[in-house]
PDB file of N, CA and C in Angstrom:
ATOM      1  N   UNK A   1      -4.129 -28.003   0.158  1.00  0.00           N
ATOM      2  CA  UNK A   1      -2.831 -28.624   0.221  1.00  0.00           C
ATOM      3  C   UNK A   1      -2.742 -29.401   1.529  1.00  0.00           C
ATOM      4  N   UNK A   2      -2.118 -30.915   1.346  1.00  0.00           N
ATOM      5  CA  UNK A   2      -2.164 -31.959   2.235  1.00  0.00           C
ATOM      6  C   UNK A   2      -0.816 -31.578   3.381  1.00  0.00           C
ATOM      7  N   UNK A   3       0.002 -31.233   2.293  1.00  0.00           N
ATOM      8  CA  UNK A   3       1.414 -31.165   2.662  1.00  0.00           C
ATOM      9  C   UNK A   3       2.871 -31.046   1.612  1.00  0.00           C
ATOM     10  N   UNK A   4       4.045 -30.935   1.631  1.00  0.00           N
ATOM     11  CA  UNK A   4       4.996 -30.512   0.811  1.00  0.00           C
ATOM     12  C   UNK A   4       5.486 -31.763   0.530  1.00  0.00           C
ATOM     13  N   UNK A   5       5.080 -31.773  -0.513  1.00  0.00           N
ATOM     14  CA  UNK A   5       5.363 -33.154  -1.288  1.00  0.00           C
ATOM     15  C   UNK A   5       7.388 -33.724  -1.056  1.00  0.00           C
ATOM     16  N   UNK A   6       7.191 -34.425  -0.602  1.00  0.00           N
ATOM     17  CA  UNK A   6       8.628 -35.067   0.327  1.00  0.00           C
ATOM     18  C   UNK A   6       8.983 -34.415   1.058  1.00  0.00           C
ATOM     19  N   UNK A   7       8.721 -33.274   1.328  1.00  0.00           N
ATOM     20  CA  UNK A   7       9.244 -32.602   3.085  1.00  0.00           C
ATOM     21  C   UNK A   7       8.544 -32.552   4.368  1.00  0.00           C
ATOM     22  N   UNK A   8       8.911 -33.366   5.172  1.00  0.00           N
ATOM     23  CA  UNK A   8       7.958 -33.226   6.221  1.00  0.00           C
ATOM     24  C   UNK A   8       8.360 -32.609   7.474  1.00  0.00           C
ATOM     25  N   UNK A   9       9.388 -31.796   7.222  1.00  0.00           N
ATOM     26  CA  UNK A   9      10.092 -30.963   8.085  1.00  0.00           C
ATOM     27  C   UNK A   9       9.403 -29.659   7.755  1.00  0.00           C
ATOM     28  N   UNK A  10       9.279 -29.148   6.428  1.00  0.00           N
ATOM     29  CA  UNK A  10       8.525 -28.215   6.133  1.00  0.00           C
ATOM     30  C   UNK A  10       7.116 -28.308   6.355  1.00  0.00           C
ATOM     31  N   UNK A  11       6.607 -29.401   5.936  1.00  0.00           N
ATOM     32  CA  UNK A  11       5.176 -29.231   6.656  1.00  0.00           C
ATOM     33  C   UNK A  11       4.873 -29.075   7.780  1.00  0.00           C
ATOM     34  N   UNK A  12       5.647 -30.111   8.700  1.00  0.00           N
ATOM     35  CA  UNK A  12       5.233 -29.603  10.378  1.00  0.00           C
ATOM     36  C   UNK A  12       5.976 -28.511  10.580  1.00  0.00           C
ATOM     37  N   UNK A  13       6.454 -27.417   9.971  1.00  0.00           N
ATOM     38  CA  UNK A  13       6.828 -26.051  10.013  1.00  0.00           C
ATOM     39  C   UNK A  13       5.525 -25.488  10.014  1.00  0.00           C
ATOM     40  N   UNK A  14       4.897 -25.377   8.748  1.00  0.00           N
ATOM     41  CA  UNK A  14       3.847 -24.671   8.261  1.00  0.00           C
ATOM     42  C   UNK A  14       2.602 -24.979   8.795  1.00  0.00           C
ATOM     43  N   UNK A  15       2.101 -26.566   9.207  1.00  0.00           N
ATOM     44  CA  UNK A  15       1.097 -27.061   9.643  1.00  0.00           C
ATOM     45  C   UNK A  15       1.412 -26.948  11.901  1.00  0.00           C
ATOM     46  N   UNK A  16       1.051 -25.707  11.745  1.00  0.00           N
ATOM     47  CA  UNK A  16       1.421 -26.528  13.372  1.00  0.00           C
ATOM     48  C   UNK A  16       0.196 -25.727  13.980  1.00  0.00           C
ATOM     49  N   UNK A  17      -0.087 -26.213  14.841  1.00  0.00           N
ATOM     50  CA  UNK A  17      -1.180 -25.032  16.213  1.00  0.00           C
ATOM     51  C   UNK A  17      -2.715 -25.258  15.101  1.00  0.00           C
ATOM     52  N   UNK A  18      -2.776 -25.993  14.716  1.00  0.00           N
ATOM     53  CA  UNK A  18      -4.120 -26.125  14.240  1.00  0.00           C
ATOM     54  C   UNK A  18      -4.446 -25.239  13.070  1.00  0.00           C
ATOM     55  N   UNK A  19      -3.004 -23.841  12.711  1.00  0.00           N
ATOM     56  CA  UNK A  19      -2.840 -22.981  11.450  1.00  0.00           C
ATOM     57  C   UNK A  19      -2.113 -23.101  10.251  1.00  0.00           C
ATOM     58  N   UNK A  20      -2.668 -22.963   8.886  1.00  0.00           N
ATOM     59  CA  UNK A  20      -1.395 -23.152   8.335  1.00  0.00           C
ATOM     60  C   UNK A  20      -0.869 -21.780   8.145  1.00  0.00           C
ATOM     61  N   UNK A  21       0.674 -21.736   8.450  1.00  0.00           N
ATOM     62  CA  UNK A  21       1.091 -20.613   8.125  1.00  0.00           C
ATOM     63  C   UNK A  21       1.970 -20.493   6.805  1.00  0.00           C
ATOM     64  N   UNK A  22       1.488 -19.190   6.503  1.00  0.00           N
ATOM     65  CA  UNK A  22       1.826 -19.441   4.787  1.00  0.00           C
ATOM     66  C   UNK A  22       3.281 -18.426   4.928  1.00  0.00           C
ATOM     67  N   UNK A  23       3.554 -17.760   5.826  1.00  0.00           N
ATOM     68  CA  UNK A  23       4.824 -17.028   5.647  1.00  0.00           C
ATOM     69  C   UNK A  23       4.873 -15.630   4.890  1.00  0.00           C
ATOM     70  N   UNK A  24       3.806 -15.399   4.786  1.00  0.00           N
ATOM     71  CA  UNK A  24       3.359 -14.034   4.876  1.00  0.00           C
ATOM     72  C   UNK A  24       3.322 -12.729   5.421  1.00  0.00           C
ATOM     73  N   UNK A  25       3.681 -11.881   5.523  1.00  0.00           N
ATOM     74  CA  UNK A  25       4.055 -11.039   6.384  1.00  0.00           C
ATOM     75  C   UNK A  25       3.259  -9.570   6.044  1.00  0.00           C
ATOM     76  N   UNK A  26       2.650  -9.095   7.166  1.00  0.00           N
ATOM     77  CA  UNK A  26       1.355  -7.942   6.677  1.00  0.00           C
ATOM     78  C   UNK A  26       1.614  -6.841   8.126  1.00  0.00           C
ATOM     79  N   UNK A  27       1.497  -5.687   7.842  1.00  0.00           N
ATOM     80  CA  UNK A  27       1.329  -4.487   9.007  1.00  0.00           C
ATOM     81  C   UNK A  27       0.283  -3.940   9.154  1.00  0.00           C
ATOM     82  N   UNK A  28      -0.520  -3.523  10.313  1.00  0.00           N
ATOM     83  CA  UNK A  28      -1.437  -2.999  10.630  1.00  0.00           C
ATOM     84  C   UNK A  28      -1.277  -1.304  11.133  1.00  0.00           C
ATOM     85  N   UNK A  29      -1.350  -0.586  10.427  1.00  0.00           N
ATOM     86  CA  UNK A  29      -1.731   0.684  10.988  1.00  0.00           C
ATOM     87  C   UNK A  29      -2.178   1.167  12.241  1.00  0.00           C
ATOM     88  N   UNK A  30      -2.394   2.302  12.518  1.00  0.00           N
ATOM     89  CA  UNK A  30      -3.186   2.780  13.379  1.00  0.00           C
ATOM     90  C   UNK A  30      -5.169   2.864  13.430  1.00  0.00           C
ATOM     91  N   UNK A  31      -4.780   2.979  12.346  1.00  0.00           N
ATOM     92  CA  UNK A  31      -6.552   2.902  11.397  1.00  0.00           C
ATOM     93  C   UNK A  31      -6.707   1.522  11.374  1.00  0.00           C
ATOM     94  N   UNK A  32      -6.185   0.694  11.570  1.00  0.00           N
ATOM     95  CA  UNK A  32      -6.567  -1.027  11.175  1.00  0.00           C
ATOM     96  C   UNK A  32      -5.846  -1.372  10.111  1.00  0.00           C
ATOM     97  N   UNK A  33      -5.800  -0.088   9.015  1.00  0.00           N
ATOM     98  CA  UNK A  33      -5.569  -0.724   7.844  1.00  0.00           C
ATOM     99  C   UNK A  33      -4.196  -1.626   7.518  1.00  0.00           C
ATOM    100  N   UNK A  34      -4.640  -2.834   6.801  1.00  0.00           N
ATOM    101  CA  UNK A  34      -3.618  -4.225   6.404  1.00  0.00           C
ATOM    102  C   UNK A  34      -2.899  -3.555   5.315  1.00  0.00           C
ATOM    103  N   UNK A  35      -1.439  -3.530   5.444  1.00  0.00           N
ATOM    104  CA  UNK A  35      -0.536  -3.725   4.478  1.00  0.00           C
ATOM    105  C   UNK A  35       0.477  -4.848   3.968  1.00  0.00           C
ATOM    106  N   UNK A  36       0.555  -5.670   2.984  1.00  0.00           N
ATOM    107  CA  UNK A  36       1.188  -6.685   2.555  1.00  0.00           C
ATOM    108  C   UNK A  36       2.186  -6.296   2.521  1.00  0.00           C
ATOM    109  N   UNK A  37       3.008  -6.960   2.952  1.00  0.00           N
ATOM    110  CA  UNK A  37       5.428  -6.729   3.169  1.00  0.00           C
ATOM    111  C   UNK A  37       5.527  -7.158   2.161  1.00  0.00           C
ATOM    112  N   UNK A  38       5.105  -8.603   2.453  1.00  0.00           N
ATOM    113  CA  UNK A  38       6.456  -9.968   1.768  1.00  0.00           C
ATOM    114  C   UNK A  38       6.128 -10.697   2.291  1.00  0.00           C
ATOM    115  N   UNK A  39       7.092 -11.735   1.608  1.00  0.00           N
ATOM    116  CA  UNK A  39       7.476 -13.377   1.873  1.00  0.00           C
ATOM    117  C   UNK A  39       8.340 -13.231   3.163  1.00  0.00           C
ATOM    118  N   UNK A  40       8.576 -13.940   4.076  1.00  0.00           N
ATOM    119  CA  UNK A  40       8.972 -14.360   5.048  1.00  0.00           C
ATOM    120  C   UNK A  40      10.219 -15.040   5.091  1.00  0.00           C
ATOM    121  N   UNK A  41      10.290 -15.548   3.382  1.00  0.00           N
ATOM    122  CA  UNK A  41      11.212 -16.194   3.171  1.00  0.00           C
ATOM    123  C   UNK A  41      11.844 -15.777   1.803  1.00  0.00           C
ATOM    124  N   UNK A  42      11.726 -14.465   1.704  1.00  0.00           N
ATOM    125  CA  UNK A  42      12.422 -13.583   0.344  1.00  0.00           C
ATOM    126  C   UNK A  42      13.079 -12.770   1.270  1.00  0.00           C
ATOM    127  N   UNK A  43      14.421 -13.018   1.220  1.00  0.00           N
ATOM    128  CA  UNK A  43      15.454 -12.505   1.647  1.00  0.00           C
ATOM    129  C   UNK A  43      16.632 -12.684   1.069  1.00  0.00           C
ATOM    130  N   UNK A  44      17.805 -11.348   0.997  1.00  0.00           N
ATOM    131  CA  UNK A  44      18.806 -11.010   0.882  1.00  0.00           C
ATOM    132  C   UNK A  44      19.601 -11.703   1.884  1.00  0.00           C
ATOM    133  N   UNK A  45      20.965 -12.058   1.796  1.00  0.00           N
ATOM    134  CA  UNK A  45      21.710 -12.520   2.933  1.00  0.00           C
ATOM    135  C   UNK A  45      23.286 -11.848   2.724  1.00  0.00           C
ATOM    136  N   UNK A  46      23.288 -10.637   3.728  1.00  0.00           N
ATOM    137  CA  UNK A  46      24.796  -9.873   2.963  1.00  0.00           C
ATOM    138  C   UNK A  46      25.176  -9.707   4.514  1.00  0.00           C
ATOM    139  N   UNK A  47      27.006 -10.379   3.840  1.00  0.00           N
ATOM    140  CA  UNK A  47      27.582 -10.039   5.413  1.00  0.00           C
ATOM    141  C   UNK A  47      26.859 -10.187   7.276  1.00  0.00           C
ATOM    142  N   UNK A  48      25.725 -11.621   6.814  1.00  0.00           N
ATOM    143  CA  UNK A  48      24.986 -12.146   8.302  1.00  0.00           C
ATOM    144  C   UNK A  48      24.021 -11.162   8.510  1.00  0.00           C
ATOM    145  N   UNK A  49      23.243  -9.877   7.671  1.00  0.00           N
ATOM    146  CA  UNK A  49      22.317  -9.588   7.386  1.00  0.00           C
ATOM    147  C   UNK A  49      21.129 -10.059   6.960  1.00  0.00           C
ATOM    148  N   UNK A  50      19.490 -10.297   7.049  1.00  0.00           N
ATOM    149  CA  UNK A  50      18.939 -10.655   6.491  1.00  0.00           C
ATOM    150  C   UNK A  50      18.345  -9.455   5.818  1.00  0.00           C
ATOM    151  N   UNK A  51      18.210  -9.221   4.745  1.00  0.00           N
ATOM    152  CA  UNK A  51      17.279  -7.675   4.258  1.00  0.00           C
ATOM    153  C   UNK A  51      15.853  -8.214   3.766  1.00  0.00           C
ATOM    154  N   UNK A  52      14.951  -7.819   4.267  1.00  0.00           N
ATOM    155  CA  UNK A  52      13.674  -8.076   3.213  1.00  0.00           C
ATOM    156  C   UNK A  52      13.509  -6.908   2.156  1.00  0.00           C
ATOM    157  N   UNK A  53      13.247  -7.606   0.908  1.00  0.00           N
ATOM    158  CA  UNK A  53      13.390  -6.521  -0.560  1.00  0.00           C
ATOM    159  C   UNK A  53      12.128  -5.164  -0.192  1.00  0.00           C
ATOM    160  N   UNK A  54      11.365  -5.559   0.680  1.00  0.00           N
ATOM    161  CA  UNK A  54      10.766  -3.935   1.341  1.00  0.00           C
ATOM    162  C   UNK A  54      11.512  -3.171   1.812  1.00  0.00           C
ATOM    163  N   UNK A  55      12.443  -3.822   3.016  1.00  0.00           N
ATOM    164  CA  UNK A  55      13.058  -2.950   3.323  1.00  0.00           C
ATOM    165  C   UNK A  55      14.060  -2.049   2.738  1.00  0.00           C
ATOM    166  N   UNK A  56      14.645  -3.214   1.564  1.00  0.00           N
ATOM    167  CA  UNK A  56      15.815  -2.030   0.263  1.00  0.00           C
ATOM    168  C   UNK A  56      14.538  -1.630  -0.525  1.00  0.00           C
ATOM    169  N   UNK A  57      13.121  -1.725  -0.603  1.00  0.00           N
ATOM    170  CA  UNK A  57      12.381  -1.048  -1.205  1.00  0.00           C
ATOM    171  C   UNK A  57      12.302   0.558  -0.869  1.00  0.00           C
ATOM    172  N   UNK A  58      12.246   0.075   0.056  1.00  0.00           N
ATOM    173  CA  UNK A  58      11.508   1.570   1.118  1.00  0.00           C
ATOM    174  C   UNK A  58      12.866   2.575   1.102  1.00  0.00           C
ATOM    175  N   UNK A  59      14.033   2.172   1.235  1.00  0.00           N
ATOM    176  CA  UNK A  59      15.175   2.746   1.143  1.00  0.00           C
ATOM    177  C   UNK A  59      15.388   3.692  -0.237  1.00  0.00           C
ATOM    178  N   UNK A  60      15.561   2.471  -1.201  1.00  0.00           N
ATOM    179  CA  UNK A  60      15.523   3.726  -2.381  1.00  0.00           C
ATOM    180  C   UNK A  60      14.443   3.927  -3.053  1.00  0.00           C
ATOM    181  N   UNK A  61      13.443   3.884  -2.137  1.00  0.00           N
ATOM    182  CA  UNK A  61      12.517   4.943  -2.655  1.00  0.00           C
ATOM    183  C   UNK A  61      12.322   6.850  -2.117  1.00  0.00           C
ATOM    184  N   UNK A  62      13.289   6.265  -0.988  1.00  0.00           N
ATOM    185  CA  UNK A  62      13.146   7.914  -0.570  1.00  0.00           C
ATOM    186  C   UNK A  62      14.290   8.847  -1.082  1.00  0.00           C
ATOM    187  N   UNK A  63      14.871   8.511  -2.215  1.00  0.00           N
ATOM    188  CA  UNK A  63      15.884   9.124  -3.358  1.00  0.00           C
ATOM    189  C   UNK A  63      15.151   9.497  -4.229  1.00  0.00           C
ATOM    190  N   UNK A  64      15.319  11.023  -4.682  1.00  0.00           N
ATOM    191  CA  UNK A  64      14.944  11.974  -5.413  1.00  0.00           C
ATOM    192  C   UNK A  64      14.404  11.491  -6.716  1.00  0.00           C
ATOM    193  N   UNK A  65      15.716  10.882  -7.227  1.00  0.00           N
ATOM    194  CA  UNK A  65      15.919  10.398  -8.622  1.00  0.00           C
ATOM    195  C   UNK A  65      14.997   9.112  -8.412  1.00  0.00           C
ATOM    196  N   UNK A  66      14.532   7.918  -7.940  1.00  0.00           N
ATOM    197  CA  UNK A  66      13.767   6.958  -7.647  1.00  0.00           C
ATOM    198  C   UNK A  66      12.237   7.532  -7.709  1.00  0.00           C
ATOM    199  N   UNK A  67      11.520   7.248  -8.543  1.00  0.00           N
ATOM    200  CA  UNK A  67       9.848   7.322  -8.527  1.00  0.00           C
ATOM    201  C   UNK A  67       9.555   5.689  -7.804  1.00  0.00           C
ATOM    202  N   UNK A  68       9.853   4.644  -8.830  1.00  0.00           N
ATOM    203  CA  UNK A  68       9.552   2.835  -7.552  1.00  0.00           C
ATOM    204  C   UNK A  68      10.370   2.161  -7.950  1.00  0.00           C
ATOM    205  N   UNK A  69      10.373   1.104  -6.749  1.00  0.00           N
ATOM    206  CA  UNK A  69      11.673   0.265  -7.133  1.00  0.00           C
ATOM    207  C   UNK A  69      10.846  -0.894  -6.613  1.00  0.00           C
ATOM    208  N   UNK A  70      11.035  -2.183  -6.955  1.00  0.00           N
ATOM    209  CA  UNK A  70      10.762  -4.153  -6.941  1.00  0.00           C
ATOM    210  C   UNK A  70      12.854  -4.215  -6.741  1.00  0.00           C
ATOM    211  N   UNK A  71      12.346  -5.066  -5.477  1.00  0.00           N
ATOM    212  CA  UNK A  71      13.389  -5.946  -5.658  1.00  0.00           C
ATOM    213  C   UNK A  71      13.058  -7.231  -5.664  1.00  0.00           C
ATOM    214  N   UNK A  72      13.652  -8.179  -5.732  1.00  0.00           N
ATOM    215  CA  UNK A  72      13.363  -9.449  -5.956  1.00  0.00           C
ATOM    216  C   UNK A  72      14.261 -10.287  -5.708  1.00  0.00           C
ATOM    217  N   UNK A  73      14.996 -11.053  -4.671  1.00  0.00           N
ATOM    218  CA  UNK A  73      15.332 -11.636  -4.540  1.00  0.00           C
ATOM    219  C   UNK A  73      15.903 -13.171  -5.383  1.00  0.00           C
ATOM    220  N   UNK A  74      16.854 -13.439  -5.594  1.00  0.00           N
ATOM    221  CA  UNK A  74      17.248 -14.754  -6.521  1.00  0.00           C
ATOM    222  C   UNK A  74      16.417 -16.181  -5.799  1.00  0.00           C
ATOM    223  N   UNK A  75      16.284 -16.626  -6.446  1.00  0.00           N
ATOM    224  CA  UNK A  75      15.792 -17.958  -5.853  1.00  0.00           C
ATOM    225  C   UNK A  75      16.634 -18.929  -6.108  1.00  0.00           C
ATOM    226  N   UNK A  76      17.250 -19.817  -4.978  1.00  0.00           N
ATOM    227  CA  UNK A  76      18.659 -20.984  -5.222  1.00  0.00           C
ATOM    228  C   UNK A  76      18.220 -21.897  -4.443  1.00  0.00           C
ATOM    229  N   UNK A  77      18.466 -23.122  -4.939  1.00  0.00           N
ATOM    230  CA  UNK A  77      18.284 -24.336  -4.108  1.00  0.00           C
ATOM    231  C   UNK A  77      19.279 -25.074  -4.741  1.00  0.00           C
TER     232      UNK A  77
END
């Protein structure tokens, strides 16, 4: 990919420092080991909150009644 086809505000977002950054978001352990979050840009917006759907993941998952939960964010433009 060259760039975001008519945005060039978004590209020199993503294209900068010689990286492209894809907006990805990953945790490293103590062991090394890589865990995948999320999007960077999948977010909730409640009351000037940003939530990432891990974080209401991780929430009700530690409820009894909850075995897994996906959230997913709406997508609006």
């Amino acid at each position: 990919m060259k760039a975001y086809y008519g945005d060039p505000d978004k590209t020199a977002e993503a294209f900068r420092d010689g990286y492209y950054h894809t907006g990805d978001m990953a945790s490293r352990d103590e062991r090394g080991i890589i865990t995948y979050v999320g999007r960077g840009d999948d977010v909730f917006k409640s009351s000037d909150y940003r939530l990432s759907p891990f974080e209401l993941e991780s929430v009700l998952i530690e409820h009894p009644a909850v075995a897994e939960a996906a959230v997913v964010p709406p997508r609006t433009r």
